[in-house]
N, C-alpha and C. Protein backbone atom coordinates (compact mmCIF):
# COMPACT_ATOMS: atom_id res chain seq x y z
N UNK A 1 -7.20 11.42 -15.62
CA UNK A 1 -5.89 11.40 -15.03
C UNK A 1 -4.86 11.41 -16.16
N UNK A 2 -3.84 12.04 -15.76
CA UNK A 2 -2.95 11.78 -16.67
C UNK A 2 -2.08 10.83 -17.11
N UNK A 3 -1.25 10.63 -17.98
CA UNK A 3 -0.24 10.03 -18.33
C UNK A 3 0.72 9.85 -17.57
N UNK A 4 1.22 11.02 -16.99
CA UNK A 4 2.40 10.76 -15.70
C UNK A 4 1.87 10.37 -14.37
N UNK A 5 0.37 11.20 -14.09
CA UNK A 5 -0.02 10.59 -13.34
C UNK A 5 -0.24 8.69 -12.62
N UNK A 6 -0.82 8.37 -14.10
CA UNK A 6 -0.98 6.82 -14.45
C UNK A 6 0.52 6.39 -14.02
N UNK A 7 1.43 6.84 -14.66
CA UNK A 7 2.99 5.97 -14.38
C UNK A 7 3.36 5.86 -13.42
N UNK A 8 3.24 7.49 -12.08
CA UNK A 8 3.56 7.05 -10.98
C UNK A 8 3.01 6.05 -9.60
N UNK A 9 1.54 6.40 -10.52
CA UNK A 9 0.39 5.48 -10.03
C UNK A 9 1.21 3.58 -9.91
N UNK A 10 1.48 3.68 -11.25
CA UNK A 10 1.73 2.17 -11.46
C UNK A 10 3.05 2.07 -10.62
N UNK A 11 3.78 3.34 -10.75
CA UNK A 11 5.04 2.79 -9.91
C UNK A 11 5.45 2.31 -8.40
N UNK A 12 4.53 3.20 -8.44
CA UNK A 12 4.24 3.06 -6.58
C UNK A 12 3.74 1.55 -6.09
N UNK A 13 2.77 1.52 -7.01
CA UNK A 13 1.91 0.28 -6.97
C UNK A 13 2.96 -1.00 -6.65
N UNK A 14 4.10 -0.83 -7.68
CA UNK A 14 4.94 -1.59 -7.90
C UNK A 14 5.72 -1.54 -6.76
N UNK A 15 6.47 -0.94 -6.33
CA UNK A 15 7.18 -0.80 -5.37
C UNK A 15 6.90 -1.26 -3.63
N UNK A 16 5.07 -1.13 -3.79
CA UNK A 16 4.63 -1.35 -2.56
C UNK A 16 4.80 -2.87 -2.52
N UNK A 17 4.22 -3.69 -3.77
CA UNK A 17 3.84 -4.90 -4.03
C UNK A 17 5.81 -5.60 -3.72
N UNK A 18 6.40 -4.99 -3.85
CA UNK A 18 7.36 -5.91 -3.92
C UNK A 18 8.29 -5.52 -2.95
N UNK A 19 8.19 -4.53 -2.19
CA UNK A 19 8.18 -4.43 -0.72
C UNK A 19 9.75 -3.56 -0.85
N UNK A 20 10.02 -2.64 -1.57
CA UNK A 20 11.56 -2.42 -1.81
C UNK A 20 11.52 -1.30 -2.92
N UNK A 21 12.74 -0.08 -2.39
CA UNK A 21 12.77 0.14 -4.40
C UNK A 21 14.13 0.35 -4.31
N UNK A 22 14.90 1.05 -5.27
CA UNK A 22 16.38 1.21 -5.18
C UNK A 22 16.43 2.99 -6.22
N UNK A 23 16.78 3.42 -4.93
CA UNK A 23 17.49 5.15 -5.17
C UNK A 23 17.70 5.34 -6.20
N UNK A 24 18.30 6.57 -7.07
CA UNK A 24 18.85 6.90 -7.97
C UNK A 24 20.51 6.78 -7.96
N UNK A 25 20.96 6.67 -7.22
CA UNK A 25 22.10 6.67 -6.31
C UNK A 25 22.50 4.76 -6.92
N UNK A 26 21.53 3.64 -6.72
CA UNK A 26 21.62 2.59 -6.71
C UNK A 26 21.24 1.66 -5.33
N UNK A 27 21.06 2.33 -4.14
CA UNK A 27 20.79 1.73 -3.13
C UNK A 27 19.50 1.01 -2.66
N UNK A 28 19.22 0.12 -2.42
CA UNK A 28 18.06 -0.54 -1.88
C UNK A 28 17.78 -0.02 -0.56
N UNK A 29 16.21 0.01 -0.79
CA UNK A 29 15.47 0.84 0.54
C UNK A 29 14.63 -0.41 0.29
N UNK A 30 14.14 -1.00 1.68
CA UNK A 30 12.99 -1.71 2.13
C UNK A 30 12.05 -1.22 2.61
N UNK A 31 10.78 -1.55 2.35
CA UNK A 31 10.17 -0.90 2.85
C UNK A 31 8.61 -1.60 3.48
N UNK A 32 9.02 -2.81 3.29
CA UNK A 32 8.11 -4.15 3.56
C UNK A 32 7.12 -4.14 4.80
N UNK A 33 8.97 -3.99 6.07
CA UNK A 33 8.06 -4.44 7.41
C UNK A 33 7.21 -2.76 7.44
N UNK A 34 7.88 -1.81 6.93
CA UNK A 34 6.69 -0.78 7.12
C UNK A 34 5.10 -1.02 6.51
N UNK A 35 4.99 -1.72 5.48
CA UNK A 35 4.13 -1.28 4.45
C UNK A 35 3.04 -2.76 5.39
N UNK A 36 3.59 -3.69 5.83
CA UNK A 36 3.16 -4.38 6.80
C UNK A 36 2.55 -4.25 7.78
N UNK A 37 2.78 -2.68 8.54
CA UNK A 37 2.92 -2.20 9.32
C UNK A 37 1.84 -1.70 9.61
N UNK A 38 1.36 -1.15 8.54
CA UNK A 38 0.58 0.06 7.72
C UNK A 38 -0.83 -1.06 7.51
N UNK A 39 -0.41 -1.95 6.54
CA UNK A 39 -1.64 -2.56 6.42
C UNK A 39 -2.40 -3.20 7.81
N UNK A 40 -1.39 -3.79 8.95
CA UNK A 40 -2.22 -4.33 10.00
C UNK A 40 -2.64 -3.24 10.64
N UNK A 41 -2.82 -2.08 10.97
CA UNK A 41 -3.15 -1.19 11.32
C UNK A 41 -4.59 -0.27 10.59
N UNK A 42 -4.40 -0.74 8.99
CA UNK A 42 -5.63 0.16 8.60
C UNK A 42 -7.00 -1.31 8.88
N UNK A 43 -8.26 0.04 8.93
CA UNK A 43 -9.21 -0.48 9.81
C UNK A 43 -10.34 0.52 8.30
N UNK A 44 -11.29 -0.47 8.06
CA UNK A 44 -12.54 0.29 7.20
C UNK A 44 -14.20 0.99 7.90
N UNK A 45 -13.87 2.02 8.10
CA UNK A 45 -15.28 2.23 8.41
C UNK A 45 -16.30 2.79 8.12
N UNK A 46 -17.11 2.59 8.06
CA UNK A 46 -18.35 2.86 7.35
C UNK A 46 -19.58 2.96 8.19
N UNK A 47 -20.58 3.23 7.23
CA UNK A 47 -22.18 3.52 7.66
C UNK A 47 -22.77 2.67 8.97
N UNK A 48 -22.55 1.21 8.21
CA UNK A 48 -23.12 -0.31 8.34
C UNK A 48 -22.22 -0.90 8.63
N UNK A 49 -22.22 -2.69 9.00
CA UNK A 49 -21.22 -3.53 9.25
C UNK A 49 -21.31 -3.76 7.20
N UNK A 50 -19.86 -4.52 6.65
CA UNK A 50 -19.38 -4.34 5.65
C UNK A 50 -19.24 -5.90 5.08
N UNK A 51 -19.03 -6.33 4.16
CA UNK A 51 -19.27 -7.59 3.83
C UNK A 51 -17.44 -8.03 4.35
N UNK A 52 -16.39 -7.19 4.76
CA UNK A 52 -15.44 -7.42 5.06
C UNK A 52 -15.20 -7.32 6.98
N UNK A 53 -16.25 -6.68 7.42
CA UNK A 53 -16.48 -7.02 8.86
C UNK A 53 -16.83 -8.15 9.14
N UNK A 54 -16.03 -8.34 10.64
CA UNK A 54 -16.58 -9.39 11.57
C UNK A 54 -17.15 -9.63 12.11
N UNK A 55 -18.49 -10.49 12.51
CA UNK A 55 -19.73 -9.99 13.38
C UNK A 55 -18.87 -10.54 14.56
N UNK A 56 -19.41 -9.82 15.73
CA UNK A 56 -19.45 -9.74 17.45
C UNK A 56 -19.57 -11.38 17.50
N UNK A 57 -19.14 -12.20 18.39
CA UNK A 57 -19.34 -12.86 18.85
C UNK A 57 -20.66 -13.39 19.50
């Protein structure tokens, strides 16, 4: 991977983690309750049950 690749990698990273970024312009964008949003919604699936699955009741 590249070099710029790596940076935007990290930037993003950053931006997700802290729930916000701010434009070029200067403006703050949130982006929290989305990214919130996003995570209660993703689901892992696989082959097998996963050491992060829940067994059935």
């Amino acid at each position: 991977m590249s070099a710029r690749l790596r940076s935007i990698a990290r930037e993003t990273e950053s931006i997700v983690l802290a729930g916000r970024y701010r434009t070029s312009e200067g403006r703050e964008v949130s982006i929290g309750p989305d990214v919130a949003t996003a995570l209660a919604g993703t689901r892992l699936h696989g082959a097998g049950p996963s050491a992060c699955s829940k067994s059935p009741p």
